[in-house]
C-alpha atoms as a PDB file:
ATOM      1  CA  UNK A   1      48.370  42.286  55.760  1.00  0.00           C
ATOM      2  CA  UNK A   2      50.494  45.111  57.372  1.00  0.00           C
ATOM      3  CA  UNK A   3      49.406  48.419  58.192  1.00  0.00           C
ATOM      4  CA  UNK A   4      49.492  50.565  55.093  1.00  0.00           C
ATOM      5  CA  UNK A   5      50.218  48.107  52.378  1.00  0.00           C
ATOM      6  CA  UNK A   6      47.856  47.839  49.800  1.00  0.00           C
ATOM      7  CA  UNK A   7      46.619  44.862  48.471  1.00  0.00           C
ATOM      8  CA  UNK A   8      45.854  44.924  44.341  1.00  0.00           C
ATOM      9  CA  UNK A   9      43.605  42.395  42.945  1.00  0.00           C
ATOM     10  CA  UNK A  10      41.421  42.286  40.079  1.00  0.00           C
ATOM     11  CA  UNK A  11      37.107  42.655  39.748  1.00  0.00           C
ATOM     12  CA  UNK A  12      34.409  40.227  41.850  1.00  0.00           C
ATOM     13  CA  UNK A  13      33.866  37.779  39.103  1.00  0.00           C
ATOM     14  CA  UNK A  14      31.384  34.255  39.265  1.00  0.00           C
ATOM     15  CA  UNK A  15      33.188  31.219  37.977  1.00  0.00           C
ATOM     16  CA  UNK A  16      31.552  28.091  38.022  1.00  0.00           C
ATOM     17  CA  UNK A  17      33.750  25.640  40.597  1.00  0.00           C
ATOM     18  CA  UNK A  18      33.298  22.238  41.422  1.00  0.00           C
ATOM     19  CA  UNK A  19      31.112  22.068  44.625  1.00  0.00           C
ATOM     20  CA  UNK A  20      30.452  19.006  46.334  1.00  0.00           C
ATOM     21  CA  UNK A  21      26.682  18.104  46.428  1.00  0.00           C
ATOM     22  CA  UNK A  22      24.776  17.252  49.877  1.00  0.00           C
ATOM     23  CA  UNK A  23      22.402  14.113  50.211  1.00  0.00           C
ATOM     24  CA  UNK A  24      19.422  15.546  49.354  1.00  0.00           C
ATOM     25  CA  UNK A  25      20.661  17.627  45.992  1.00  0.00           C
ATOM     26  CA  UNK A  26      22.512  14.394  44.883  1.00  0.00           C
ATOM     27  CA  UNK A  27      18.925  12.454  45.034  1.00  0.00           C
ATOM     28  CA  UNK A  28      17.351  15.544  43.616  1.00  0.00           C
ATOM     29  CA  UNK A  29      19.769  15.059  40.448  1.00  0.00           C
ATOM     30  CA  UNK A  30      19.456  11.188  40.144  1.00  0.00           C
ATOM     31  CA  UNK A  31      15.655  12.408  39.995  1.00  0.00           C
ATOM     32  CA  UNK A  32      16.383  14.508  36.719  1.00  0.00           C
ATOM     33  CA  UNK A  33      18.573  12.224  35.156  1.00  0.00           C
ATOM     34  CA  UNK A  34      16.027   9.603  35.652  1.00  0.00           C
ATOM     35  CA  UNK A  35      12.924  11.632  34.286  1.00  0.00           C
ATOM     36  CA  UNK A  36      15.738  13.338  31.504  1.00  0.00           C
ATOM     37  CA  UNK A  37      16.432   9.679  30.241  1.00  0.00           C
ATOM     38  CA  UNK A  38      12.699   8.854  30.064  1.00  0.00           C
ATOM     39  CA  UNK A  39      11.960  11.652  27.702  1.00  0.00           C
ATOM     40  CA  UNK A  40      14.690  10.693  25.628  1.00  0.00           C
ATOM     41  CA  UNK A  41      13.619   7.500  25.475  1.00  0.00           C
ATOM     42  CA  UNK A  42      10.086   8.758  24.826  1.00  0.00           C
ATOM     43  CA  UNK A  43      11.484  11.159  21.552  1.00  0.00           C
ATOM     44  CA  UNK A  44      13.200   8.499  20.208  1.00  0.00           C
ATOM     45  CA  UNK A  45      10.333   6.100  20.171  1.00  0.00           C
ATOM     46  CA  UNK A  46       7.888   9.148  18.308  1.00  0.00           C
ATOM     47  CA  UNK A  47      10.861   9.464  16.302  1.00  0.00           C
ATOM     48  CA  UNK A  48      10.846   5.895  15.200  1.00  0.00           C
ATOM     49  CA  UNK A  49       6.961   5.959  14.663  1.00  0.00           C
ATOM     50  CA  UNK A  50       7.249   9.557  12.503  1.00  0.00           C
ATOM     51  CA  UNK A  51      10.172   7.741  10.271  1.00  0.00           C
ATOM     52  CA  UNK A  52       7.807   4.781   9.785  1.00  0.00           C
ATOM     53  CA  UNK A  53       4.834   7.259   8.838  1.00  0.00           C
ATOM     54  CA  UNK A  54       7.029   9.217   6.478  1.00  0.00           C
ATOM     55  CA  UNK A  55       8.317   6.096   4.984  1.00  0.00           C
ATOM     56  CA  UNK A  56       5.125   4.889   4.464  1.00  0.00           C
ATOM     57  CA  UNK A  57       3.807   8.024   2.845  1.00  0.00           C
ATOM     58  CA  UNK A  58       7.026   8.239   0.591  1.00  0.00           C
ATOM     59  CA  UNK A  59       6.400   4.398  -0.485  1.00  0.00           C
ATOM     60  CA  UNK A  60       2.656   5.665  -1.338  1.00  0.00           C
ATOM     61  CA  UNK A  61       3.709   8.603  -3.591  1.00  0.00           C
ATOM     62  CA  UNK A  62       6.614   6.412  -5.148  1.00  0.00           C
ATOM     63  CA  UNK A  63       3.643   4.052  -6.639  1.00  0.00           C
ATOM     64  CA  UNK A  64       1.368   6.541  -7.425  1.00  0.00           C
ATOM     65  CA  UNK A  65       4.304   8.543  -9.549  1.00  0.00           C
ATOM     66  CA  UNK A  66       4.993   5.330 -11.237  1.00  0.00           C
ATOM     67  CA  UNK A  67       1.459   4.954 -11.804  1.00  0.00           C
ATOM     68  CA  UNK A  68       0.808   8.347 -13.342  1.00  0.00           C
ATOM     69  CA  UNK A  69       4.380   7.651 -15.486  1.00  0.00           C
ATOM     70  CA  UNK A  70       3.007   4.053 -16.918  1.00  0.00           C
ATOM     71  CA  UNK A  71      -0.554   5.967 -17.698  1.00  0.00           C
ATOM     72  CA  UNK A  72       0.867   8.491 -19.227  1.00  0.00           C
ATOM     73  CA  UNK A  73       3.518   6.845 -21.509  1.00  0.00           C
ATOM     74  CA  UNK A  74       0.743   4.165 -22.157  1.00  0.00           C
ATOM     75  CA  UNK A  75      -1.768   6.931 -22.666  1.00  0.00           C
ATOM     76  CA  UNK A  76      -4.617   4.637 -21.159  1.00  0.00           C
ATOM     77  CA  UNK A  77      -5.514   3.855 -17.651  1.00  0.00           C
ATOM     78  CA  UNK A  78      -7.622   0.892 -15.768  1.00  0.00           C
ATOM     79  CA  UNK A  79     -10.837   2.004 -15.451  1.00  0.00           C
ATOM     80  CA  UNK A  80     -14.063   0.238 -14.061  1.00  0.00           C
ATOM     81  CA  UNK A  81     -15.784  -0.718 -16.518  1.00  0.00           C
ATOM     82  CA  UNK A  82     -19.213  -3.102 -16.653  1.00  0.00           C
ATOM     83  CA  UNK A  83     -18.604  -6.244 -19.074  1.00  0.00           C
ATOM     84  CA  UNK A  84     -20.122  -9.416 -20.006  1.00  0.00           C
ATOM     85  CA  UNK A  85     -18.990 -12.663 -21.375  1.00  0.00           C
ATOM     86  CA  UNK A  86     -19.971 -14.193 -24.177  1.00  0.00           C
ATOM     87  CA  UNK A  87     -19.307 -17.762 -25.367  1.00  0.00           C
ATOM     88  CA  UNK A  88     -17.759 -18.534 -28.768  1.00  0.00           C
ATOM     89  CA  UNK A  89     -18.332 -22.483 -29.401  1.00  0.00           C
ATOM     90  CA  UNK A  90     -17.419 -22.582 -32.802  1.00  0.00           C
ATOM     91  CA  UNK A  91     -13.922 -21.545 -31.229  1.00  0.00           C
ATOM     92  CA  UNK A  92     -14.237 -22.981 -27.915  1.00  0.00           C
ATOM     93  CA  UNK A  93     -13.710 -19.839 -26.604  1.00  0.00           C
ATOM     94  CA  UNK A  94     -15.585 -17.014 -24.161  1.00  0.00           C
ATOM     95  CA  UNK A  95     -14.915 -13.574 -25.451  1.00  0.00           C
ATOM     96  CA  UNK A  96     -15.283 -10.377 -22.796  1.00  0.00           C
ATOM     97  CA  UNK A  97     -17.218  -7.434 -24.004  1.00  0.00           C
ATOM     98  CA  UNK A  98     -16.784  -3.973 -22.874  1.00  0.00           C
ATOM     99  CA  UNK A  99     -20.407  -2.312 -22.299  1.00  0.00           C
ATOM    100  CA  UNK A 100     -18.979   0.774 -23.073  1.00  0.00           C
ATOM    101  CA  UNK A 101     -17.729   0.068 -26.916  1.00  0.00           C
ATOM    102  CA  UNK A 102     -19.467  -3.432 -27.522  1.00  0.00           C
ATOM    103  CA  UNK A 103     -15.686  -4.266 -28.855  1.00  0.00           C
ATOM    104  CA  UNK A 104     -14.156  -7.644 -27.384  1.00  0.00           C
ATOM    105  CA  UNK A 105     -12.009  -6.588 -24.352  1.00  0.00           C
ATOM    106  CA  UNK A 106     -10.414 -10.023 -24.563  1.00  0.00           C
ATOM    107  CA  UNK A 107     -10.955 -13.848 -25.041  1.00  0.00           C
ATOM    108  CA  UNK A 108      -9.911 -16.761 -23.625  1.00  0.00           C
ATOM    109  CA  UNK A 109      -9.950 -20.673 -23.962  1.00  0.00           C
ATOM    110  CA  UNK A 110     -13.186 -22.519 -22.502  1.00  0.00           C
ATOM    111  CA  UNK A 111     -12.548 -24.319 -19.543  1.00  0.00           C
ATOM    112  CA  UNK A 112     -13.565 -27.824 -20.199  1.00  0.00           C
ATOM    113  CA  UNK A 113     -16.664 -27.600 -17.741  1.00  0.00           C
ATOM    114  CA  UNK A 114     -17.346 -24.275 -19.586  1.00  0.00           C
ATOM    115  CA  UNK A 115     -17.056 -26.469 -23.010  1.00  0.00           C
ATOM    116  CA  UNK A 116     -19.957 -28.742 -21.342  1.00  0.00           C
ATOM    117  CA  UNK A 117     -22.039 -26.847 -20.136  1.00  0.00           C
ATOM    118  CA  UNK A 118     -22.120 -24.679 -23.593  1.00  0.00           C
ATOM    119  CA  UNK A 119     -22.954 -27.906 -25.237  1.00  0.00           C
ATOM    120  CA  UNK A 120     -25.904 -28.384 -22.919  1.00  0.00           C
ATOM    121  CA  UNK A 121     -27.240 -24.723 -23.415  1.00  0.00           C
ATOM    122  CA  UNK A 122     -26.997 -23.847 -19.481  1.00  0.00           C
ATOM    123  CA  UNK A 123     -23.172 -22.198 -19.622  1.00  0.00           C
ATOM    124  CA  UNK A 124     -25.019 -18.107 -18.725  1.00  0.00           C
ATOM    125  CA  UNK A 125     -28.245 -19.152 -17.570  1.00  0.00           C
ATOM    126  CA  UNK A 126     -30.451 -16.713 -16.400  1.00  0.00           C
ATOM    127  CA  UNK A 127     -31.382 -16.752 -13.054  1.00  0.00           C
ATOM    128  CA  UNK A 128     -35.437 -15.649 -11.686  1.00  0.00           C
ATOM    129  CA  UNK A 129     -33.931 -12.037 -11.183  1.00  0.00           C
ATOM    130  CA  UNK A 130     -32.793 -11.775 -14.757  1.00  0.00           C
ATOM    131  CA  UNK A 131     -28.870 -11.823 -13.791  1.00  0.00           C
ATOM    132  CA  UNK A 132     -26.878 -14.549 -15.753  1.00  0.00           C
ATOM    133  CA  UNK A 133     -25.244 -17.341 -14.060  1.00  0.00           C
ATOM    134  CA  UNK A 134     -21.765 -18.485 -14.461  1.00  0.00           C
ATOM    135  CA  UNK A 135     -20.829 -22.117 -14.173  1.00  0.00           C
ATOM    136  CA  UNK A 136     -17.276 -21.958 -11.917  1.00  0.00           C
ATOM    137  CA  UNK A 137     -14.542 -23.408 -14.282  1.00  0.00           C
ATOM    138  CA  UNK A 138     -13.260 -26.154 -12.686  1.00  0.00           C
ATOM    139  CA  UNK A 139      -9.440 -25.128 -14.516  1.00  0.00           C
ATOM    140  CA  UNK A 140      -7.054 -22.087 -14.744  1.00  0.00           C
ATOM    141  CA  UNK A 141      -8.437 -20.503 -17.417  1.00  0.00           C
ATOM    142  CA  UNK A 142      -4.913 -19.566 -18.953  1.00  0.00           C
ATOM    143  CA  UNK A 143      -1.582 -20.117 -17.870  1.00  0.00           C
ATOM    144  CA  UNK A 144       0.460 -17.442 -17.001  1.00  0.00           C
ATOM    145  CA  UNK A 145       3.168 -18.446 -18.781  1.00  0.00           C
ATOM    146  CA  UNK A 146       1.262 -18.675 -22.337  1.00  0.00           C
ATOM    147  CA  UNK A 147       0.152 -15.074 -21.209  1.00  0.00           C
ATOM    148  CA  UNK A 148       1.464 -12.128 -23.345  1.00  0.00           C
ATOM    149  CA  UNK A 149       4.260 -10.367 -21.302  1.00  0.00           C
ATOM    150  CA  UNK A 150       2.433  -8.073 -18.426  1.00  0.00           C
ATOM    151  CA  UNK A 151      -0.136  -9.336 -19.222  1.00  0.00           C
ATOM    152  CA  UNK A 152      -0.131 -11.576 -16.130  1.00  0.00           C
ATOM    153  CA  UNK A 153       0.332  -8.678 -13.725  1.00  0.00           C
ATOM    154  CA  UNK A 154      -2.477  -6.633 -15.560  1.00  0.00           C
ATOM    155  CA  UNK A 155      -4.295  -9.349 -15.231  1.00  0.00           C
ATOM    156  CA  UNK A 156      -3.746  -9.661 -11.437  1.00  0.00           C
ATOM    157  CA  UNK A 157      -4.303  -5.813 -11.050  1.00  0.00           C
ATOM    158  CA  UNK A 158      -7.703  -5.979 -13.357  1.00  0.00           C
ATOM    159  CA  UNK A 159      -9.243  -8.534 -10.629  1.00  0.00           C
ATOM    160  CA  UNK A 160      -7.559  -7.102  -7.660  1.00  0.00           C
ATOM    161  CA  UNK A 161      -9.357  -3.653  -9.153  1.00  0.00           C
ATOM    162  CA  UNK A 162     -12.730  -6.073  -9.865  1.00  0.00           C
ATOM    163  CA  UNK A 163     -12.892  -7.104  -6.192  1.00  0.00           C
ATOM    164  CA  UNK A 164     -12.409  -3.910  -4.851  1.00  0.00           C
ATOM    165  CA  UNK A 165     -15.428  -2.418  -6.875  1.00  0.00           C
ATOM    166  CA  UNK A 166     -17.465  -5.306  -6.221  1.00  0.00           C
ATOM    167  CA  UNK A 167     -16.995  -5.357  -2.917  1.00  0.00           C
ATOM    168  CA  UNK A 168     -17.680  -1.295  -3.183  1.00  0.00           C
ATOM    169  CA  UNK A 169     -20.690  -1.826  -4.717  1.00  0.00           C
END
């Protein structure tokens, strides 16, 4: 510049401007893209497991709503309750009774070793501790397909239920 001119620019500012990196910062930022991938890597997979968790929970409430909606339009519900069975030979039949009412909860066809052993008296023995004694039917008892309709499924959900509490108790 020559003596006496003057020179006009504007403020000091900071820009950000390319730079070219030395050894050791270059390794220093392959060292946080390395550890930056890993915790991606390790958000996604929580991710993943929290999706599975909440799609597990929302499959849980689904089936409980429905359950509530069939109670409710059915206005009954499966409950526990203690029966017995009692053999019908004039019918060939074994009838289950609720404890609760006495009334028949439902019957069923005799299996043909059921039909036997009620001929020879010993079809609910009585064991030494007072507990009766089922003879195993040897036979599906009914078929599903001479079932009412649902009544299969209830049926499946009644023993499923049975098990449970047995295994409970």
């Amino acid at each position: 510049m020559a003596k006496g001119e003057v020179t006009v620019r504007s403020e000091v500012r900071t820009q950000e401007l390319l730079v070219p990196l030395t050894r050791d910062e270059l390794l220093l930022k392959a060292q946080e893209l390395s550890t930056a991938l890993f915790d991606l890597e390790t958000l996604k997979e929580r991710h993943k497991g929290e999706k599975a968790e909440q799609k597990d929970a929302e499959g849980k409430t689904e089936k409980h709503l429905k359950e509530l909606a069939r109670t409710i339009r059915s206005k009954s519900e499966l409950r526990p309750i203690e029966v017995y069975d009692q053999p019908n030979g004039a019918l060939a039949t074994v009838e289950t009774i609720r404890m609760d009412t006495g009334a028949v909860a439902w019957t069923r066809p005799m299996t043909t070793t059921e039909r036997d052993a009620f001929r020879q008296g010993t079809l609910f023995e009585m064991t030494s501790d007072g507990e009766r004694s089922v003879v195993e039917p040897d036979e599906q008892v009914v078929e599903a397909s001479k079932m009412p309709p649902g009544m299969a499924e209830l049926t499946s959900e009644v023993e499923g239920k049975v098990t449970a509490i047995r295994k409970r108790g």
